[in-house]
Structures are given as C-alpha cells and as structure tokens.
Protein backbone atom coordinates (compact mmCIF):
# COMPACT_ATOMS: atom_id res chain seq x y z
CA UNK A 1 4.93 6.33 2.71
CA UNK A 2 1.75 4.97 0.85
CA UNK A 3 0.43 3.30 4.40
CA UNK A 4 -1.10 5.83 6.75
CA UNK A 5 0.23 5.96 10.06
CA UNK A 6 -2.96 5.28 11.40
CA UNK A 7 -2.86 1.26 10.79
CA UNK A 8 -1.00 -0.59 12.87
CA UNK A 9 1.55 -2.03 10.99
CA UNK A 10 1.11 -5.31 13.58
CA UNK A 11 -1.64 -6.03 11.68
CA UNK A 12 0.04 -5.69 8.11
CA UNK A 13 3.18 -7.47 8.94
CA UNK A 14 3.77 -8.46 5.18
CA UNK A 15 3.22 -4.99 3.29
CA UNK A 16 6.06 -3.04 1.83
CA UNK A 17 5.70 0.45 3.07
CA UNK A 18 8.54 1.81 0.98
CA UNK A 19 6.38 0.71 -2.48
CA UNK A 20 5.71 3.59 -4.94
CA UNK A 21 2.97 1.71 -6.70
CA UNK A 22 -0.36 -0.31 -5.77
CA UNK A 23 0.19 -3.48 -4.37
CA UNK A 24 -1.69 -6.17 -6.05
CA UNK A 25 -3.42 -6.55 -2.90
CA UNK A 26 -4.66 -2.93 -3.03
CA UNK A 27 -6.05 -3.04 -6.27
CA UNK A 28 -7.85 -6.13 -5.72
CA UNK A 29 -9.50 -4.58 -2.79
CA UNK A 30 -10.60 -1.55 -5.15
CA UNK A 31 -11.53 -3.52 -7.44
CA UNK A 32 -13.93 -5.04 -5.40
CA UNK A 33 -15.03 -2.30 -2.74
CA UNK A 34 -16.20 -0.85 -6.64
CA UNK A 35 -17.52 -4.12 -7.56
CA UNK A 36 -20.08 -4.22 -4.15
CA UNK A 37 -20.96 -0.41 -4.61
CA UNK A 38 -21.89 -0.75 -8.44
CA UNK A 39 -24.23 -3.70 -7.90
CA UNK A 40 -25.25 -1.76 -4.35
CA UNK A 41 -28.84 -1.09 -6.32
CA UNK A 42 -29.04 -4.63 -7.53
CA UNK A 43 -29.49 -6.93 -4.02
CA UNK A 44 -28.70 -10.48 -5.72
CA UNK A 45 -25.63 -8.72 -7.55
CA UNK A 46 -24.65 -7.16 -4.55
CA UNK A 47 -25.11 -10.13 -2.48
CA UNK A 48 -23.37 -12.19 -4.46
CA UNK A 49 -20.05 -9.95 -4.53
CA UNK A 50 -20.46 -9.13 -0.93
CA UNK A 51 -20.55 -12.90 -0.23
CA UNK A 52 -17.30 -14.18 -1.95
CA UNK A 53 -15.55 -11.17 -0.08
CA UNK A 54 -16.66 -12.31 3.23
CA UNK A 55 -15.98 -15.64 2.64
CA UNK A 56 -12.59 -14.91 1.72
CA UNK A 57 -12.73 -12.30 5.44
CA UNK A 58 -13.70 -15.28 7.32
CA UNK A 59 -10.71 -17.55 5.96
CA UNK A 60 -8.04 -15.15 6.01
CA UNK A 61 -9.56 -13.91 9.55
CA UNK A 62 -10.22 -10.18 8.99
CA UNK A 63 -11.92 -8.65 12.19
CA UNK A 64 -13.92 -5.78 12.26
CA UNK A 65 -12.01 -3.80 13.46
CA UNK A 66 -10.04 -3.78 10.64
CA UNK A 67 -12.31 -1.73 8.77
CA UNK A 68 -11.57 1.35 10.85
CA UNK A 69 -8.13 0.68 9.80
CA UNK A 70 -9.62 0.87 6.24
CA UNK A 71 -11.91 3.69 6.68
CA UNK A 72 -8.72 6.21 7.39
CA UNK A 73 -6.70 4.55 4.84
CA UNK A 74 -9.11 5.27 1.73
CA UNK A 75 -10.12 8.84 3.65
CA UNK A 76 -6.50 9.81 3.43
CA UNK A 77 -6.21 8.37 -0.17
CA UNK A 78 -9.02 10.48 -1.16
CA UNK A 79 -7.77 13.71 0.55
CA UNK A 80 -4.44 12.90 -1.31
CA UNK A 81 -6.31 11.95 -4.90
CA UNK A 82 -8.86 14.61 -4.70
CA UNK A 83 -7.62 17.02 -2.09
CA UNK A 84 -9.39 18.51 1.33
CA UNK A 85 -11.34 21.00 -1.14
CA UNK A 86 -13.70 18.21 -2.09
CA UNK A 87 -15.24 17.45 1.54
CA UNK A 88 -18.29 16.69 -0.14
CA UNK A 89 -17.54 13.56 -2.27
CA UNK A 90 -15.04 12.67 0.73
CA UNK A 91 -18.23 12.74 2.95
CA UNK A 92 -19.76 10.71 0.77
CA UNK A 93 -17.46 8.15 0.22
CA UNK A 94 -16.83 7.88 3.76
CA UNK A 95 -20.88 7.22 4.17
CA UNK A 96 -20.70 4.61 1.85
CA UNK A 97 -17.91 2.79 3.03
CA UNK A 98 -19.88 3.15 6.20
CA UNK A 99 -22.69 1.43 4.97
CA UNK A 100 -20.70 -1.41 3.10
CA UNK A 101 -18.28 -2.26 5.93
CA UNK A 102 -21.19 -2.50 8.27
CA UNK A 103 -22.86 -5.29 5.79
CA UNK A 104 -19.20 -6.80 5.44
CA UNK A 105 -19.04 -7.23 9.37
CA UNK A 106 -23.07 -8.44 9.94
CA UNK A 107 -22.54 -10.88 6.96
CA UNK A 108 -19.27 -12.37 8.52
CA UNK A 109 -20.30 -12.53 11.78
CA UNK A 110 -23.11 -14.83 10.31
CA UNK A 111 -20.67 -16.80 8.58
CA UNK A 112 -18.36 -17.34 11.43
CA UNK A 113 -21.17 -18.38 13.74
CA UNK A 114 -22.32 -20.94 10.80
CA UNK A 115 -19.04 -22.24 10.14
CA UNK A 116 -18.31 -22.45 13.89
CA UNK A 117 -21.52 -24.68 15.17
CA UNK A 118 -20.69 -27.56 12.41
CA UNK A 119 -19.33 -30.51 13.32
CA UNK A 120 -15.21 -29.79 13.78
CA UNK A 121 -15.78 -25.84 13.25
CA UNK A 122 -13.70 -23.09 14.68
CA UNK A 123 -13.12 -19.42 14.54
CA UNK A 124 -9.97 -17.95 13.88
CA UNK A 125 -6.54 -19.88 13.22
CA UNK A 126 -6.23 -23.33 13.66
CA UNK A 127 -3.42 -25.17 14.92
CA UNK A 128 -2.83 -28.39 12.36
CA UNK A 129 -0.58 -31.19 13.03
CA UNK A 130 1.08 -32.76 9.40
C-alpha cells in the first residue's frame, strides 16, 4: 500500500491506495513542501510560496490536523526511502516539517479569520443554491 495506515482514509476519500506510482497530487505537494524549505532562508521567497499554499488550504479546507496525518506519512516515506539507519536526517526532516506545518497552520488560521469577517464570508464548505 503506498498510504500509511495511519491516515484515515475518511479524510482521503478520493486516493487510490492500490497505485504503484506518485499521484500527481503527491508530487505537487513535494514539489512544494521543497519549494517553502529552499526559500526557508529567504522570508519574502518563503512567504510568498507559503502564501499561495495556504490559500489554496483555506479553499480546499485543509485543517490542521491534517498535518499530523502528513507528518507520519513523509516519516514512513523516509524510513522506506532512506531506511531506520538514518535517524538522523529522519530527525531532521521531521523538525522541519515541524517548523513549516506550524507556519502553514498560524498563516491559515489568519486567512480564515480574514476571509470570514468580510462581508458574506464563511469558513469551511458552503452550501450554494444554482
């Protein structure tokens, strides 16, 4: 199975867990959890990426909680890609995915409450008549 058993797979009701290769969806999140951590030592870089993920959190409603989900995921994938020999760069990835999914969460949070105290705003799903 390429999903841990850890997630719920309530929450990823649309994955395929019998796939042998990356999703699309699982590279694009690589792609960008590299993205944030390359431009980490430049703020407005970082800021920038970090933004147009969170914005994209917000829509799609990704909870924090979610990132726990996440965390065992990609410490699983590394235990499988590098094995349980290399603790150390595990640790550290761990740490830094730490560190990013607590600025993903703070900057959302921000967003929601934004987004939510305009004029029509919600949080969440919205029911929409056509």
């Amino acid at each position: 199975e390429l999903l841990p058993d850890a997630i719920d797979p309530a929450l990823l009701p649309d994955i395929d867990r019998t796939r042998k290769e990356a999703s699309p969806q699982a590279k694009l999140i690589a792609e960008n959890v590299v993205k944030c951590l390359t431009s980490i030592s430049n703020v407005k870089l970082f800021m920038a990426s970090l933004d147009r993920v969170c914005m994209k959190h917000v829509s799609r409603y990704i909870l924090p909680e979610y990132y726990d989900y996440m965390a065992d995921a990609m410490e699983k994938a590394l235990i499988t890609e590098l094995g349980e020999n290399e603790a150390a760069q595990i640790t550290s990835w761990k740490k830094i995915w730490g560190y990013l999914s607590m600025k993903f969460v703070q900057r959302e949070e921000q967003i929601r409450k934004e987004t939510s105290s305009l004029p029509g705003g919600w949080i969440g799903f919205r029911q929409f008549t056509a």
